[in-house]
Structure formats: C-alpha cells, structure tokens
C-alpha atoms as a PDB file:
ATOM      1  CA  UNK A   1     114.923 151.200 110.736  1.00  0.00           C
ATOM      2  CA  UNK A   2     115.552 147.413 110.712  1.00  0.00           C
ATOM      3  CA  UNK A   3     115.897 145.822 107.457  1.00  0.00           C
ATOM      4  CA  UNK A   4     113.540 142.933 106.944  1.00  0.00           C
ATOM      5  CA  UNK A   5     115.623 139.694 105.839  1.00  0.00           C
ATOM      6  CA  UNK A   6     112.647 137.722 106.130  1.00  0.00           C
ATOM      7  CA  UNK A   7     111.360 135.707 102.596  1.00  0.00           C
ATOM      8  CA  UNK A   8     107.736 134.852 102.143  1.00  0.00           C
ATOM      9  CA  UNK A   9     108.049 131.279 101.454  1.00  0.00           C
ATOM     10  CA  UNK A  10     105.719 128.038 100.880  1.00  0.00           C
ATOM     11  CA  UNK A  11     107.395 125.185 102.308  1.00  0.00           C
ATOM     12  CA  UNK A  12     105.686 121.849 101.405  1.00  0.00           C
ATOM     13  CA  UNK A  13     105.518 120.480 104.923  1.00  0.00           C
ATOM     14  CA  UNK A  14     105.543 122.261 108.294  1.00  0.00           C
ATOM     15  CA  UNK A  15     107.209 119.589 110.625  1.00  0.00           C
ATOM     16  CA  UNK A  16     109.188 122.473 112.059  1.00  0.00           C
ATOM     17  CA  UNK A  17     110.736 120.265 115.158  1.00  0.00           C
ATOM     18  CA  UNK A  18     108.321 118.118 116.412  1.00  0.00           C
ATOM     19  CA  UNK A  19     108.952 114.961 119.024  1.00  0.00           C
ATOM     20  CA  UNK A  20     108.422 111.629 117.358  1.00  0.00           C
ATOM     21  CA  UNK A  21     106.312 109.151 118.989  1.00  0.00           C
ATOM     22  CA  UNK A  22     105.293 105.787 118.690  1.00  0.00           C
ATOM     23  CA  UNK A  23     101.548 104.638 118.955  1.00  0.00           C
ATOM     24  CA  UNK A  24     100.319 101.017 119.785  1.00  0.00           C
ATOM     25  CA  UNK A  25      97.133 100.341 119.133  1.00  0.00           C
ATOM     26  CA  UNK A  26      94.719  96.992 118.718  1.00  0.00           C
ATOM     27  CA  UNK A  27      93.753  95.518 115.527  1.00  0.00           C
ATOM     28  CA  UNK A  28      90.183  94.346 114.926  1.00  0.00           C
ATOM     29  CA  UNK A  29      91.835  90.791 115.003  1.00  0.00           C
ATOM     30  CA  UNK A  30      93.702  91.389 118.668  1.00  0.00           C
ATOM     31  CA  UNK A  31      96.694  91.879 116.818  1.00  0.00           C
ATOM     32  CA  UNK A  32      98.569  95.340 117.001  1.00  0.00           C
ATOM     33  CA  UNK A  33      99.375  98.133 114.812  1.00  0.00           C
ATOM     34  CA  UNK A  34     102.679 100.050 115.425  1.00  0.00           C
ATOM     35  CA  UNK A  35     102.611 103.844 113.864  1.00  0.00           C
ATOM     36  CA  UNK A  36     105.125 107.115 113.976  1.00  0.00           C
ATOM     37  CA  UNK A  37     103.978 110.266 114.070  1.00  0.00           C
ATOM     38  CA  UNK A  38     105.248 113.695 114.268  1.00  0.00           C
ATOM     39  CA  UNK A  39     102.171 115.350 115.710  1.00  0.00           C
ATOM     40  CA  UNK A  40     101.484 115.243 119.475  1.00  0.00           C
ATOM     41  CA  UNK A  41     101.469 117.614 121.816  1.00  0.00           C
ATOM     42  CA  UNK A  42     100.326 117.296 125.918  1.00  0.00           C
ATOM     43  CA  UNK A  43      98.370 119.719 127.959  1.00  0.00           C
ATOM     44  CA  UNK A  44      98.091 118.368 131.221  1.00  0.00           C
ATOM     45  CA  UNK A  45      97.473 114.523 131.363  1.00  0.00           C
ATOM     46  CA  UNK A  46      96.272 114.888 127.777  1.00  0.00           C
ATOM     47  CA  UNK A  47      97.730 114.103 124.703  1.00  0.00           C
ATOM     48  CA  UNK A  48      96.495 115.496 121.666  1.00  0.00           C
ATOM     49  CA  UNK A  49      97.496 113.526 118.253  1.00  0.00           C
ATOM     50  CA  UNK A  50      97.437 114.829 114.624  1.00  0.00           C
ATOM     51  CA  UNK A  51      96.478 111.449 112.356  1.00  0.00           C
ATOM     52  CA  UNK A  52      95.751 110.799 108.883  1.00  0.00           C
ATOM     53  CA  UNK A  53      92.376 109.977 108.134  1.00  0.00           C
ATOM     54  CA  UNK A  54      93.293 107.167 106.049  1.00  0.00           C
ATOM     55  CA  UNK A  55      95.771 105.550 108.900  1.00  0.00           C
ATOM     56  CA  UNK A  56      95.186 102.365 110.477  1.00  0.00           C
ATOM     57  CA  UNK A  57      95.743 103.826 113.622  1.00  0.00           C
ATOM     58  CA  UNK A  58      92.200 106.200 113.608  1.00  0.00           C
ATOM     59  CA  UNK A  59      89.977 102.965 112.452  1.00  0.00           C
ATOM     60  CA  UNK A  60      91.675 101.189 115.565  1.00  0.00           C
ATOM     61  CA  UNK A  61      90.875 104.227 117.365  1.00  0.00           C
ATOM     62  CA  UNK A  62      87.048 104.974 116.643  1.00  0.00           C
ATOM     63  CA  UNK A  63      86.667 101.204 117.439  1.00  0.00           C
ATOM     64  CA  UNK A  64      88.923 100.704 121.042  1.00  0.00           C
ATOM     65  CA  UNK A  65      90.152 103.751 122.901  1.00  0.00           C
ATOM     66  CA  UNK A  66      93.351 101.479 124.136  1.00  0.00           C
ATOM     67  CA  UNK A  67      96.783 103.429 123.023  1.00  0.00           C
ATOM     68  CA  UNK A  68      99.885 103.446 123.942  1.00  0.00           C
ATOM     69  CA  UNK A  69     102.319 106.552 123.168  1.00  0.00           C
ATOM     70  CA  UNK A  70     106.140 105.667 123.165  1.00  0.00           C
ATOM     71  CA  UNK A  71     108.692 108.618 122.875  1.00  0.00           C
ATOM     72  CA  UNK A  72     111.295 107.831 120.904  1.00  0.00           C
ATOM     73  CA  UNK A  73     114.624 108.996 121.955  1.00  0.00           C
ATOM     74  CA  UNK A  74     117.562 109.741 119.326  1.00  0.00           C
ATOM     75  CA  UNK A  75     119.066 106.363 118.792  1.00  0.00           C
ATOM     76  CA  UNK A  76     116.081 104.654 117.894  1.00  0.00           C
ATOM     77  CA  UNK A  77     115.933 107.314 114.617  1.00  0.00           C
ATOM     78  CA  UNK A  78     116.896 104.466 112.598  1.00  0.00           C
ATOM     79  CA  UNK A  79     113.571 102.206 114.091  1.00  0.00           C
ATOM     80  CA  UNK A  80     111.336 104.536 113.192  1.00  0.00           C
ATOM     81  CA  UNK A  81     112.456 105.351 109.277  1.00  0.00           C
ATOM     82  CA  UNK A  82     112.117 101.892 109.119  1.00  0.00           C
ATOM     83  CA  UNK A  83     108.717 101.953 110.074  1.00  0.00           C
ATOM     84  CA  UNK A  84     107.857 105.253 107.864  1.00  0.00           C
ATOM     85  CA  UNK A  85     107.488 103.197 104.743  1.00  0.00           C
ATOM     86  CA  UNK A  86     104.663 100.597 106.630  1.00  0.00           C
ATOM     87  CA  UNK A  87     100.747 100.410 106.738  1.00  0.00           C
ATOM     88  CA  UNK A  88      99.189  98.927 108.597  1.00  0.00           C
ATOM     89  CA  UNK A  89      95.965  99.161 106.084  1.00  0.00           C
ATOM     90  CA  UNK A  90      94.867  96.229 104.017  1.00  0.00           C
ATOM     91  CA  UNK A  91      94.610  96.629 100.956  1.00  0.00           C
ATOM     92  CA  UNK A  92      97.124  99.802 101.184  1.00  0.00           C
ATOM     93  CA  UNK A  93      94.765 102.824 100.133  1.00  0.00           C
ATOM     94  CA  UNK A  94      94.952 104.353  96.613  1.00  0.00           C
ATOM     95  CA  UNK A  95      96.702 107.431  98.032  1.00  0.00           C
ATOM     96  CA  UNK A  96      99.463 105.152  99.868  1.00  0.00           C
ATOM     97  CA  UNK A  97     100.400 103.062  96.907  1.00  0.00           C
ATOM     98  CA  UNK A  98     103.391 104.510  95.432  1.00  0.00           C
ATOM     99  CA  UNK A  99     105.033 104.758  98.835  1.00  0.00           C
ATOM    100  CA  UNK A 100     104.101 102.774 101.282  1.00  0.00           C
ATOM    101  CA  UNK A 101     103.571  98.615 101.573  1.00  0.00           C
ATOM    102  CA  UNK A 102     101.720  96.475 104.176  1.00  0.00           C
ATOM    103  CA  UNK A 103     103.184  95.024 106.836  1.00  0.00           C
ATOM    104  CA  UNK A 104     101.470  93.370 109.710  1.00  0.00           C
ATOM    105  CA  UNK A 105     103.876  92.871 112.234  1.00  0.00           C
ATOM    106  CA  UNK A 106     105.534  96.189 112.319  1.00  0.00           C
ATOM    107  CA  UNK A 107     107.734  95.396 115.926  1.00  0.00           C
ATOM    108  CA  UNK A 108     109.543  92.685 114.051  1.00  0.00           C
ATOM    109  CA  UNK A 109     110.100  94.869 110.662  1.00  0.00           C
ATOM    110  CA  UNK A 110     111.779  97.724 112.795  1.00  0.00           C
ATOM    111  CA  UNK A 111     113.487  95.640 115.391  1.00  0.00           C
ATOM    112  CA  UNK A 112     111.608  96.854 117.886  1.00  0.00           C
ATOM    113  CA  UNK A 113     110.157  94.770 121.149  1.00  0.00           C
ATOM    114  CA  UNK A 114     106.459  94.641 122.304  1.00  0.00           C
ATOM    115  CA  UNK A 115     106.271  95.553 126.471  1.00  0.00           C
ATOM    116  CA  UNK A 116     103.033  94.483 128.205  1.00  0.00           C
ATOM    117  CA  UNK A 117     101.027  97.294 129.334  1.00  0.00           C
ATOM    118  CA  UNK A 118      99.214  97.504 132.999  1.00  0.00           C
ATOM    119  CA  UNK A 119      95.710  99.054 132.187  1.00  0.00           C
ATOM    120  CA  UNK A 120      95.306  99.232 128.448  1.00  0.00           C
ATOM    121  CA  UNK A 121      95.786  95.950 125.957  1.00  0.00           C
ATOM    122  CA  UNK A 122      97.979  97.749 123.452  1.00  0.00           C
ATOM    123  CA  UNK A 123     101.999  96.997 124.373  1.00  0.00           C
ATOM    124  CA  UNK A 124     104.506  99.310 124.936  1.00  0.00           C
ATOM    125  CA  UNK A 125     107.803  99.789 123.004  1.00  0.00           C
ATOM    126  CA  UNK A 126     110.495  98.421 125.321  1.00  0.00           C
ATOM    127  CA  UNK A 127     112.881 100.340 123.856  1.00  0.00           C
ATOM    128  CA  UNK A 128     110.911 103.627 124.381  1.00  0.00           C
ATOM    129  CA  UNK A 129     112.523 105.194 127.628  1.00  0.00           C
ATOM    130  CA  UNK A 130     109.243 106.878 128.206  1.00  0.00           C
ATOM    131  CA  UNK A 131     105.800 105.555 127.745  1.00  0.00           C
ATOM    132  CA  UNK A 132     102.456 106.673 128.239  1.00  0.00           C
ATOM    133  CA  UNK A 133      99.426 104.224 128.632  1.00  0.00           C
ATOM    134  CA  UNK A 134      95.954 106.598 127.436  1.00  0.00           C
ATOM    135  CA  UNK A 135      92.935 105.984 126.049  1.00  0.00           C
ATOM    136  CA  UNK A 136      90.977 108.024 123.440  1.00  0.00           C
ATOM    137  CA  UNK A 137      88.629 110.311 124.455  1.00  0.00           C
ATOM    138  CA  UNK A 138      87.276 112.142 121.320  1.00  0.00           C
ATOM    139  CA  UNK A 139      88.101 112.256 117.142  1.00  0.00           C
ATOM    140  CA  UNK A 140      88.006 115.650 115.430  1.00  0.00           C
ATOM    141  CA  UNK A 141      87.662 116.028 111.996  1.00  0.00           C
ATOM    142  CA  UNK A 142      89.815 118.273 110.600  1.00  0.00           C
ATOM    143  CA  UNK A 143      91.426 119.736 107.167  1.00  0.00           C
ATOM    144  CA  UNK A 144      88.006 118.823 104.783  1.00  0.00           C
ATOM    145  CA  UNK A 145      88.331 115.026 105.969  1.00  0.00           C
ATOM    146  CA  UNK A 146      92.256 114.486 105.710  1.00  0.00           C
ATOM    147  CA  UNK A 147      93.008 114.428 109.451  1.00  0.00           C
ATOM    148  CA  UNK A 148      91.683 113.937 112.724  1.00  0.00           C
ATOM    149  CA  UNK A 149      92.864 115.427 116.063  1.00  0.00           C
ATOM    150  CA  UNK A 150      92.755 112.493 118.583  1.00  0.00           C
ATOM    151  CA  UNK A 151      92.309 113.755 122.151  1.00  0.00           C
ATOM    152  CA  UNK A 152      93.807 111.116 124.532  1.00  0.00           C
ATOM    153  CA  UNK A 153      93.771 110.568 128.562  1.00  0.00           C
ATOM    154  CA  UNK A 154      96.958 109.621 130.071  1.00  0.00           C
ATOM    155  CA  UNK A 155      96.204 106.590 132.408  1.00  0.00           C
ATOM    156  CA  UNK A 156      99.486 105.585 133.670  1.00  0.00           C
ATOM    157  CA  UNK A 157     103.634 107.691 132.441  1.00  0.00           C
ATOM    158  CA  UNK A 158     106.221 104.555 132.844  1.00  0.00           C
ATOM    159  CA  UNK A 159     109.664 106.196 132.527  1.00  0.00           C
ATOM    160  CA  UNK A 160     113.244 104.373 132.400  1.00  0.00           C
ATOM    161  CA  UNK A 161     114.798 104.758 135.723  1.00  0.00           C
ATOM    162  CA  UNK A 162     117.702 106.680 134.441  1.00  0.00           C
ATOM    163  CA  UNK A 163     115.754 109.501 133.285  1.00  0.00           C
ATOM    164  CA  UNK A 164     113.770 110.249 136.733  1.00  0.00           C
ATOM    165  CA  UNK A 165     115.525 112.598 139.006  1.00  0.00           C
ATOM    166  CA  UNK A 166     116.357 110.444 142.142  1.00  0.00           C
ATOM    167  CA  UNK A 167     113.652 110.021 145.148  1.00  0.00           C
ATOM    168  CA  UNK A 168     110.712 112.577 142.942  1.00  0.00           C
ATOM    169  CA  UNK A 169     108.249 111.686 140.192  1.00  0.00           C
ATOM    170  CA  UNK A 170     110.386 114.257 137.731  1.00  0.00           C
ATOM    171  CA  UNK A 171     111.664 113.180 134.287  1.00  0.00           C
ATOM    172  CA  UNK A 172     115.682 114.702 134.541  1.00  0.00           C
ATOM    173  CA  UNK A 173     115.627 117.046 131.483  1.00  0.00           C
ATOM    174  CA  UNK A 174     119.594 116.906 131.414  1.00  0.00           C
ATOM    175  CA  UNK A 175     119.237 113.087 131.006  1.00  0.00           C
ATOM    176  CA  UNK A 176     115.993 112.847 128.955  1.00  0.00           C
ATOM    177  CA  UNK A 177     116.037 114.089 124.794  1.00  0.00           C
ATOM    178  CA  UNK A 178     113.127 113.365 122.922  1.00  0.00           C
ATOM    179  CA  UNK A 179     113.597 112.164 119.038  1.00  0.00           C
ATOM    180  CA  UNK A 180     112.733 115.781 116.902  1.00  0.00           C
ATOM    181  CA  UNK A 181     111.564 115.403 112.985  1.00  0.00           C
ATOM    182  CA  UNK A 182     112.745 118.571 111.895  1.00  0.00           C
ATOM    183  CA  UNK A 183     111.204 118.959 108.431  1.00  0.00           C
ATOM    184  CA  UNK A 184     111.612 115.682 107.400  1.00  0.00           C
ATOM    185  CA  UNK A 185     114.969 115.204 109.435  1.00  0.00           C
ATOM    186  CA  UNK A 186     116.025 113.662 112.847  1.00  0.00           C
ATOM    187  CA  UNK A 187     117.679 115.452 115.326  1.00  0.00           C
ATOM    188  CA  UNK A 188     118.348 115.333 119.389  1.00  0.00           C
ATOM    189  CA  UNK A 189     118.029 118.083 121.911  1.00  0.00           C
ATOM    190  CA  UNK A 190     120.546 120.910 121.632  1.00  0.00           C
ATOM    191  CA  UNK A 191     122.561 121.424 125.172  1.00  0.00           C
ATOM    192  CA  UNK A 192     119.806 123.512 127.732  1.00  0.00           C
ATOM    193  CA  UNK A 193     120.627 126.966 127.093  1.00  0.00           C
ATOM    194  CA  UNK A 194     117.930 127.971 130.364  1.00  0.00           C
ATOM    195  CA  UNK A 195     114.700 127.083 132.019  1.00  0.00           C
ATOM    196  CA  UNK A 196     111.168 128.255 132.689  1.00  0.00           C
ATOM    197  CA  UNK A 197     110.330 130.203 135.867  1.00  0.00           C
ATOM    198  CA  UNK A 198     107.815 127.194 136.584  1.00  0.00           C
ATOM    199  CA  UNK A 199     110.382 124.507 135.815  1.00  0.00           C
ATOM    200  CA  UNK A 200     110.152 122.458 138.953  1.00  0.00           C
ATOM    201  CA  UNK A 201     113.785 120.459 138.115  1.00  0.00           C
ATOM    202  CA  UNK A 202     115.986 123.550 137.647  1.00  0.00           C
ATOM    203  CA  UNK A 203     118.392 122.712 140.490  1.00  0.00           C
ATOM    204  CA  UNK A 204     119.240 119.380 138.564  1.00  0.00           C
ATOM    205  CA  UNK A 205     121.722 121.001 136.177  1.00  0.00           C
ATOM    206  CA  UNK A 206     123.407 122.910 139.646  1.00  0.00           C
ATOM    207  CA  UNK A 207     123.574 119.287 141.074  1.00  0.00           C
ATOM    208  CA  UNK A 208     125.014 117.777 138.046  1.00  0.00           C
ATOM    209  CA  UNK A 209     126.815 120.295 135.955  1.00  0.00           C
END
C-alpha cells in the first residue's frame, strides 16, 4: 500500500501558475484603464477573464465591449508589480484603501507604451509580444457578487515576429514563454519536457534543437 504524504491544507489564494495578462480598456472619459490579472483562460477564439467586481476594468466593460488582452512575457515581471498597487477607481473603494492608490495614467506609472489597435479603440501594450484585440460578449456573476467571469471574442491575435514559426500562422512554443503568477510569485516557462498528440508545431524543437 502507498503511503499518503499528502496534507489537507487551506492556502489563502489559489493562483497555482496562472499566465499574467494585461487588459486595456476605455474609460467613460475616452481615456484608458490599464489592469493585470492572473485569471484568463482561452477556449477557442474566446477568452474567458476572472475580474473583481469592484475593478475598473468590469464598469468599463458593462459599458464598451472594446478590450485588449496583452500577454506579458517574463521580463516585463517588474511592469506589472508596478501596476499591482494601481486603481483605476475614483474614489478608490473602501475595500481597496489600505492597499491600493489611484492612478490614472497607468502606461506612464509602469513604463509601459500604448500601441494603436486596428478594430477595437482600447491600445495595445507595445511591449506585449502577443496581443489579442476582443470584445466582451457576456458578464457572469459569480462568488455572491465578488467576481465576474467576462467572456470575450478574439477579433484580431498580433504576435511579435520572432515568436511565429517562419512562413505559418503558429506562435513557436520554444521561442514564446508566457509571464506565470505562481501563488503570488513570477516565474517563466520551465524547458518543454514533451508535447500534445494534437500539437501542430512539434517538429519546431527537431528543427531547432
């Protein structure tokens, strides 16, 4: 018989490696929020965000459907921790207080630079080497009122040049690592230790190995 080495345990947060992404969206003003998250996962040409319900980023939201969603890649960990500490809610809500501040231009407080977009207002971050114009589609209530799940529609993927495999519409996932908050820490991809039996890039590692 095995021996169980497992612990029942209650861990305060469950970020257990998650890709960090940046979302653009547009103000009531026409100016434009910046946000990280650590909840997003695609199915398809979907998107699927976990929010707050007190972020700026859902009022924007219920009231445009324009967002942009910017991977982060490793070196830009430093960009987003700046960010963590921003709202982009005035006055900051009660809940926020201790913690976070408001700041309205968020590119400028994280040194980051605002790329026009080709079918949705909200920029781009130019430093994002992967970026996905969408639009909002529905907003889910969730957890008694302290989230929403935000399904989005990916209208156009814009991906750096260096990270598509050459002459194909592939993102190269020897080249490409995604930002990970691993409870509450940043990390980059670990070397590939295999593939999927779907994988439709798994000669690129032969190629360039």
């Amino acid at each position: 018989m095995t021996t169980d080495t497992h612990r029942v345990i209650r861990p305060s947060i469950l970020y257990f490696g998650t890709p960090v992404v940046l979302l653009t969206t547009e103000n009531e003003d026409g100016t434009f929020n910046l946000a990280p998250i650590s909840s997003a996962w695609a199915l398809g040409q979907n998107v699927v965000l976990g929010l707050g319900s007190e972020n700026r980023t859902v009022r924007n939201l219920a009231e445009r459907q324009d967002v942009v969603i910017s991977l982060a890649s490793p070196e830009l960990w430093e960009q987003v921790e700046r960010l963590a500490p921003l709202t982009g809610a005035h006055p900051v809500p009660e809940s926020k207080r201790a913690v976070y501040r408001y700041e309205p231009d968020k590119f400028s407080a994280a040194g980051l630079t605002p790329q026009p977009s080709d079918l949705v207002r909200p920029p781009r971050v130019a430093e994002s080497p992967l970026q996905l114009e969408a639009r909002a589609v529905a907003l889910n209530p969730g957890g008694e009122g302290r989230f929403f799940s935000v399904e989005c529609e990916v209208v156009r993927v814009h991906a750096h040049e260096r990270i598509v495999v050459p002459g194909t519409h592939h993102v190269d996932p020897e080249v490409w690592s995604p930002l990970i908050y691993n409870f509450r820490h940043y990390h980059g991809l670990a070397p590939e230790v295999g593939h999927g039996f779907r994988s439709e890039t798994a000669t690129v590692s032969a190629r360039t190995g």
